[in-house]
Protein backbone atom coordinates (compact mmCIF):
# COMPACT_ATOMS: atom_id res chain seq x y z
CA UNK A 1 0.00 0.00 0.00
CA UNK A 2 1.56 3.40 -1.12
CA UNK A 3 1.56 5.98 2.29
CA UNK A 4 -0.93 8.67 2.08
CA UNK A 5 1.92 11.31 2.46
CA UNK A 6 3.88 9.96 -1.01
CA UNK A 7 0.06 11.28 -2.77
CA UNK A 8 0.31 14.67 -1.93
CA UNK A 9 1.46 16.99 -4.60
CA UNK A 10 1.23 20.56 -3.13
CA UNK A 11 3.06 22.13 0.07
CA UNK A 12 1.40 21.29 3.22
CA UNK A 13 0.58 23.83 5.80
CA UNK A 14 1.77 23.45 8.98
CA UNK A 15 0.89 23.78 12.55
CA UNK A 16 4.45 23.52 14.92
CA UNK A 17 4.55 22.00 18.64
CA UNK A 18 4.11 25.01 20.21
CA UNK A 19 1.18 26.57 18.65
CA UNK A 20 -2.35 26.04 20.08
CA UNK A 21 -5.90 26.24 17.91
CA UNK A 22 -8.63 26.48 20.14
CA UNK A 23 -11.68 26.55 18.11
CA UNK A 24 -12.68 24.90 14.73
CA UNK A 25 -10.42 24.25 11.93
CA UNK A 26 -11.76 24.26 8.03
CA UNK A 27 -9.89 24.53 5.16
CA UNK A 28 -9.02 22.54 1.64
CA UNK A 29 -5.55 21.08 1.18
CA UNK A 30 -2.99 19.50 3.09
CA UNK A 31 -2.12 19.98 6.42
CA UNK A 32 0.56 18.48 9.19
CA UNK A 33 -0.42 19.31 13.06
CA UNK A 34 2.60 18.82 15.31
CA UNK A 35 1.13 21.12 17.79
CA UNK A 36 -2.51 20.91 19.62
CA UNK A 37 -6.06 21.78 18.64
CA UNK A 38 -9.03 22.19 20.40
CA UNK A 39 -12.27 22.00 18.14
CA UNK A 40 -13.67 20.39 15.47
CA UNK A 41 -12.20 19.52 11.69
CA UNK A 42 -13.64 19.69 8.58
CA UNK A 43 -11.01 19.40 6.19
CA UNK A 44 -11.15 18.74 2.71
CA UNK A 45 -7.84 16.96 1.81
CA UNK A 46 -5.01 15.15 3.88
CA UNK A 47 -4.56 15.83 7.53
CA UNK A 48 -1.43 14.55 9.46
CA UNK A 49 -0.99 14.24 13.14
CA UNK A 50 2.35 13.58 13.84
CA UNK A 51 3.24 12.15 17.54
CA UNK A 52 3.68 15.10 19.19
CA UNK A 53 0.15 16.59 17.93
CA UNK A 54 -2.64 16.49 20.33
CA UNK A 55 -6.53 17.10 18.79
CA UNK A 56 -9.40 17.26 21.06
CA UNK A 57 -12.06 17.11 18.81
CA UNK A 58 -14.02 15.56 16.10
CA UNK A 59 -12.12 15.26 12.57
CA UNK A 60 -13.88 15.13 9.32
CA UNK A 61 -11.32 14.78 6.40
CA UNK A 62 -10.70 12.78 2.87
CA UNK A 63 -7.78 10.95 4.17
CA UNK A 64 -5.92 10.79 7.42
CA UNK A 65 -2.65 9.72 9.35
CA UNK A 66 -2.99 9.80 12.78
CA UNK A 67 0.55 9.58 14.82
CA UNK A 68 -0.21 11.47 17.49
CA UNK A 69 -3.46 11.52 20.13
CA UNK A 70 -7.18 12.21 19.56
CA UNK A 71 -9.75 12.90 21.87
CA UNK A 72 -12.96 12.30 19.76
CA UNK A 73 -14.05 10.83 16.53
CA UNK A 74 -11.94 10.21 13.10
CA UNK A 75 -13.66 10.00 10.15
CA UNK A 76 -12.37 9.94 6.86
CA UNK A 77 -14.11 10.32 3.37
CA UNK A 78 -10.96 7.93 1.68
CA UNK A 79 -8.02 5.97 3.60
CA UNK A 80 -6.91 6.55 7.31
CA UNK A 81 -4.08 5.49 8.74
CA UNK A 82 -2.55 4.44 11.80
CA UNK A 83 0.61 4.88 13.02
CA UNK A 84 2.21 2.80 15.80
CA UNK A 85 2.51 6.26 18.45
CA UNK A 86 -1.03 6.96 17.93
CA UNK A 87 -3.61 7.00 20.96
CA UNK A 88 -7.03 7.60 19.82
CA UNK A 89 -9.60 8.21 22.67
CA UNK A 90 -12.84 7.29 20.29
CA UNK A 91 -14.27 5.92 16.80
CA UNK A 92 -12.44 5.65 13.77
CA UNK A 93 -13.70 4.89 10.13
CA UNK A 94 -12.31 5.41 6.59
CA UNK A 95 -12.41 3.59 3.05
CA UNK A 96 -9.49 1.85 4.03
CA UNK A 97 -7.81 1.21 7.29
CA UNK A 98 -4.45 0.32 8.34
CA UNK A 99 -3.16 -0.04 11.79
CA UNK A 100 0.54 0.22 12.96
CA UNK A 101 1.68 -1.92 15.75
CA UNK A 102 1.75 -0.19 19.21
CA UNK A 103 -1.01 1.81 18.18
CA UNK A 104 -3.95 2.18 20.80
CA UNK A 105 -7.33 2.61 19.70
CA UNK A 106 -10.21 3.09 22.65
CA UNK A 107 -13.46 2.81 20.46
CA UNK A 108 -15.03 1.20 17.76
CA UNK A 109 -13.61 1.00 14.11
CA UNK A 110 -15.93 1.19 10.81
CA UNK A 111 -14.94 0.42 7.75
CA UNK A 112 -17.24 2.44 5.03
CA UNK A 113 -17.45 1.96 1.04
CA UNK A 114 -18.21 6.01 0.53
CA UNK A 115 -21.38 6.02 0.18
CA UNK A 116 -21.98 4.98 4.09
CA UNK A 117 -20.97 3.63 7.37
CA UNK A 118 -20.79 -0.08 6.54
CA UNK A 119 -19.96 -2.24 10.05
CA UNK A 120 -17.23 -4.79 9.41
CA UNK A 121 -18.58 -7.89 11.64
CA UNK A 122 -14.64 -8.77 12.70
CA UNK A 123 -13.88 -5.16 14.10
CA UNK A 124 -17.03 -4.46 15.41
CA UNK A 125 -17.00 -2.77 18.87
CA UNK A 126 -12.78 -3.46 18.48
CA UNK A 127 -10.47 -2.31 20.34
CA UNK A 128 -6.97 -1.94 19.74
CA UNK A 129 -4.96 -1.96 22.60
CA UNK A 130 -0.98 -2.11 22.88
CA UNK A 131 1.16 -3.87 25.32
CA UNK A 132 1.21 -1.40 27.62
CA UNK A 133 -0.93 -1.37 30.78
CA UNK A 134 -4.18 1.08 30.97
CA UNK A 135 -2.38 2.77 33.77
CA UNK A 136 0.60 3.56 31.31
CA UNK A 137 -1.98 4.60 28.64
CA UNK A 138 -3.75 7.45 30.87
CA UNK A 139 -0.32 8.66 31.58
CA UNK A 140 0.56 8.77 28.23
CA UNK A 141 -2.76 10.92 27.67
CA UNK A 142 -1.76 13.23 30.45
CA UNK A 143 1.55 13.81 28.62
CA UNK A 144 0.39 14.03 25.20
CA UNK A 145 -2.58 17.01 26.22
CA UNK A 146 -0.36 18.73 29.00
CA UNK A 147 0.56 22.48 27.79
């Protein structure tokens, strides 16, 4: 599978570590968050969390690769994927799905043709955990959204 970052063809904007949104984000093209948001996202193109990004909110996009954490629900138009850092604190869904190992998921996963949610029986009400121990998890959290 070619990565979703190897597709895009124009420059990316980008949000550093050390800024902070708080409110919604909308826009049309690419964009890489290494920083934190607070709102919703309704992006029309590729969005990019890298693992230090932190996004407390709902994100609407066409494609998606999440490295870093999310508190809400991911849901992508075309492909999302997974990367092993990620922590996502609620539902996922997308075209296509891939998941990284060491990746931690808290929610359920959908897989969708495009046209609608469609619930794939094997991942229903999944979740992805990594070998780490809840207690290690929620301190991870508290890391990843401290400012």
């Amino acid at each position: 599978m070619r990565k979703l970052r190897d597709k895009v063809s124009t420059p990316a904007t980008i949000l550093g570590k050390d800024f902070v949104i708080n409110g919604d984000v909308k826009g049309t093209g690419s964009i890489v968050i290494s920083g934190n948001v607070k709102g919703n996202g309704e992006i029309d193109g590729l969005v990019e969390l890298v693992s230090t990004a932190v996004w407390e909110g709902n994100i609407h996009t066409d494609d998606v690769i999440i490295g870093g954490t999310v508190k809400g629900d991911v849901f992508a138009r075309g492909k999302l994927e997974i990367t092993g850092s990620a922590r996502i604190f609620g539902n996922v869904s997308g075209t296509s799905v891939s998941v990284a190992q060491g990746a931690m998921i808290d929610g359920t996963m959908k897989i969708h043709d495009g046209s609608g949610l469609v619930e794939k029986s094997d991942l229903e009400s999944s979740k992805i955990v990594s070998n780490k121990t809840e207690e290690q998890l929620n301190e991870s959290f508290k890391e990843a959204t401290s400012f």
